[in-house]
C-alpha atoms as a PDB file:
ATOM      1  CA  UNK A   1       0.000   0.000   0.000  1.00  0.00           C
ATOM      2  CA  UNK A   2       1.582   3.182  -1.199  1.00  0.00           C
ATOM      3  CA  UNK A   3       2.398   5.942   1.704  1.00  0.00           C
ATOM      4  CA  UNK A   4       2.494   9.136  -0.589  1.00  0.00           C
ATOM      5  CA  UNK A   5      -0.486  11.007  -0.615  1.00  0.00           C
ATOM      6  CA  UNK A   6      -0.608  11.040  -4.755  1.00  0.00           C
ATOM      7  CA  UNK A   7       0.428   7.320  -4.883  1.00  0.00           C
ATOM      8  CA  UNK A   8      -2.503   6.780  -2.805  1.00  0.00           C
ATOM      9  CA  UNK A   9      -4.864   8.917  -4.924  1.00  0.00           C
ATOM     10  CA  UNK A  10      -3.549   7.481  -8.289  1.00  0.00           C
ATOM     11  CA  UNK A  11      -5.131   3.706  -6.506  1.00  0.00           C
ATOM     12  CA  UNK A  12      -8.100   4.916  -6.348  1.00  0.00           C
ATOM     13  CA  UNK A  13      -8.169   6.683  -9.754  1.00  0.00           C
ATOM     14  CA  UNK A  14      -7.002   3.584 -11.386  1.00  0.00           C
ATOM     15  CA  UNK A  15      -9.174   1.208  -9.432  1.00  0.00           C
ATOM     16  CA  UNK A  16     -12.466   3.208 -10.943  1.00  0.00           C
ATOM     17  CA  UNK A  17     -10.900   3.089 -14.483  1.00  0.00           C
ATOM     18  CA  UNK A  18     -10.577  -0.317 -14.041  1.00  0.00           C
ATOM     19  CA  UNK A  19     -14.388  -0.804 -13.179  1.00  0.00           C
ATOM     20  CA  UNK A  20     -15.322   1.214 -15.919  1.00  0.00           C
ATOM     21  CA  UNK A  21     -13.389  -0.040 -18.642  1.00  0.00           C
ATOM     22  CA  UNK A  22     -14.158  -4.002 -17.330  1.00  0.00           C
ATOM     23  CA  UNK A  23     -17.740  -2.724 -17.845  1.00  0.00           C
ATOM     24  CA  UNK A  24     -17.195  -1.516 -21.415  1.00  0.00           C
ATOM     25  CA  UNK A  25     -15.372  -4.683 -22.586  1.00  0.00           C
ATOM     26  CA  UNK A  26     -18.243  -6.743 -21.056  1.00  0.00           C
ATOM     27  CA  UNK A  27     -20.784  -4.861 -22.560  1.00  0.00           C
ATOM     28  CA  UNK A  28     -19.003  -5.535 -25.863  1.00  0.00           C
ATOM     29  CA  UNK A  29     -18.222  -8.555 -25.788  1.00  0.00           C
ATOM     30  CA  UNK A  30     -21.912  -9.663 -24.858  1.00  0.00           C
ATOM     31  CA  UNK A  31     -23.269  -7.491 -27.958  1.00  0.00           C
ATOM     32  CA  UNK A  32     -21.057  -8.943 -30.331  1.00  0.00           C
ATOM     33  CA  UNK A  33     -22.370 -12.731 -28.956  1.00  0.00           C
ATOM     34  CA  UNK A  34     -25.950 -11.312 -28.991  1.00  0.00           C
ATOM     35  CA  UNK A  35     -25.156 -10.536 -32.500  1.00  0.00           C
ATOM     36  CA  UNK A  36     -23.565 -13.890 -33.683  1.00  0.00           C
ATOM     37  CA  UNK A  37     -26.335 -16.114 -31.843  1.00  0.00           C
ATOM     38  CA  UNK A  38     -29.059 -13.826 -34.016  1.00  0.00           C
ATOM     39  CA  UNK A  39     -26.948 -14.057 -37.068  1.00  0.00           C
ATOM     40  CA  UNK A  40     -27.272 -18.450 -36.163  1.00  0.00           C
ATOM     41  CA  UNK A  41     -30.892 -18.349 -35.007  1.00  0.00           C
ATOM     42  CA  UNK A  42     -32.373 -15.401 -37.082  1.00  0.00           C
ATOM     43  CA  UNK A  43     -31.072 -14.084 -39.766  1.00  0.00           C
ATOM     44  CA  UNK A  44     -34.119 -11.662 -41.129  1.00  0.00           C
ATOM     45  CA  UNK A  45     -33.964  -9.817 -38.363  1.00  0.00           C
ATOM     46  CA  UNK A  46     -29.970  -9.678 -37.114  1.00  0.00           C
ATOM     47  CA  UNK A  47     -29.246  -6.198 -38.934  1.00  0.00           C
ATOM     48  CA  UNK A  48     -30.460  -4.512 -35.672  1.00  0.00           C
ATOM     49  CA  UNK A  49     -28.264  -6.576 -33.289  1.00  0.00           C
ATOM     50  CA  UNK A  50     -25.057  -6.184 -35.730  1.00  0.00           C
ATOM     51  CA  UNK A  51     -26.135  -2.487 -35.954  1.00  0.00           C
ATOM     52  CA  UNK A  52     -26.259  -2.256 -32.009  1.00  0.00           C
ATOM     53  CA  UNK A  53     -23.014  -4.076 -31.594  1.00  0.00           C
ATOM     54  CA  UNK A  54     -21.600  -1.991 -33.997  1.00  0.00           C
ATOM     55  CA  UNK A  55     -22.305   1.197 -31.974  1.00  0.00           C
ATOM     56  CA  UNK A  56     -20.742  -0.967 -29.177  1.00  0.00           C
ATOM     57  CA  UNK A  57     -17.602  -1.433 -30.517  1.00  0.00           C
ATOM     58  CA  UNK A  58     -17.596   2.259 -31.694  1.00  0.00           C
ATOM     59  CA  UNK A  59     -18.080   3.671 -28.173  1.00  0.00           C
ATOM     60  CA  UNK A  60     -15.319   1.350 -26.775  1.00  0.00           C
ATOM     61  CA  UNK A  61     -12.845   2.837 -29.474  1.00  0.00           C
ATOM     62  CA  UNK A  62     -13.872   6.131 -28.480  1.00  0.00           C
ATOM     63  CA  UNK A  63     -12.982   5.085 -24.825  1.00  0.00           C
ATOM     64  CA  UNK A  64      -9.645   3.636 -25.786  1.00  0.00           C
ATOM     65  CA  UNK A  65     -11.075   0.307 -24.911  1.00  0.00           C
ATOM     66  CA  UNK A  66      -9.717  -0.993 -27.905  1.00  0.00           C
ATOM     67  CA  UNK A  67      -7.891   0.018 -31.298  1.00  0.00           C
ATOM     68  CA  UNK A  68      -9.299   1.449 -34.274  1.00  0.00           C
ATOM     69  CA  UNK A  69      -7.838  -1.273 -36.468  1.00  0.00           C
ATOM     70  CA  UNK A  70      -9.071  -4.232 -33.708  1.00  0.00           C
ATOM     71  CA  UNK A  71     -12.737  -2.264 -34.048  1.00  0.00           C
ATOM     72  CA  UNK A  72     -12.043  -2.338 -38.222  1.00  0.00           C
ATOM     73  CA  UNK A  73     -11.722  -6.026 -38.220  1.00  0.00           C
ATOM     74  CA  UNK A  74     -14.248  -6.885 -35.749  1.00  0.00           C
ATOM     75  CA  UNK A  75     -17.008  -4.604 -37.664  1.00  0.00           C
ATOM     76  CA  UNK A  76     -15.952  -6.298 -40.802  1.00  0.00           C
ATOM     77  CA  UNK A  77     -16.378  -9.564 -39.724  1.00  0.00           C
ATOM     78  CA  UNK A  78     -20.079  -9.106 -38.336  1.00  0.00           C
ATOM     79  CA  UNK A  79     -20.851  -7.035 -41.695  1.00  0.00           C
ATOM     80  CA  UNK A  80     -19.618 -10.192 -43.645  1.00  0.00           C
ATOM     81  CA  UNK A  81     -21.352 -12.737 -41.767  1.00  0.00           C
ATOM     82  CA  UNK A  82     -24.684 -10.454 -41.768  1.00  0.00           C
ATOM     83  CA  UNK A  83     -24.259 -10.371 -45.580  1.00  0.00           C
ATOM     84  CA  UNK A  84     -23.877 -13.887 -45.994  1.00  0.00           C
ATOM     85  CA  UNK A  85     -27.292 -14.324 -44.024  1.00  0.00           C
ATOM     86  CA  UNK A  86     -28.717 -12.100 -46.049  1.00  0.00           C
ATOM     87  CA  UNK A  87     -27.517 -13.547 -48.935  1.00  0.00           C
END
């Protein structure tokens, strides 16, 4: 346990950071399996959870969650399976 009054400070700073970016990556991860399992189960009606996991993955680049090029692939994957779905 740090003595120094910043040290100290800097704990707690990165233990809420910590929360909040264990929450983003959860959230995401769970919207991209939404999305898969509706891509498997129902495929008329899987643009809305692509779309929504989409916006997920979006928000958790914005939050430097993740990298743009890690969001790039993972968007292009669930746009390519929602096309072949479609298709």
């Amino acid at each position: 346990m740090p003595n120094i009054k910043s040290a100290k400070k800097r704990v707690r700073v990165i233990a809420t950071k910590t929360m909040r970016n264990k929450s983003v990556r959860s959230d995401l991860k769970t919207a991209i399996k939404k999305a898969d399992l509706s891509l498997k189960n129902e495929p008329d009606s899987a643009a809305e959870s692509v779309r929504f996991a989409m916006k997920k993955i979006d928000c958790a680049v914005t939050k430097g969650i993740i990298h743009k090029n890690q969001a790039a692939r993972k968007k292009s994957k669930l746009q390519l399976k929602l096309n072949r779905a479609a298709g």
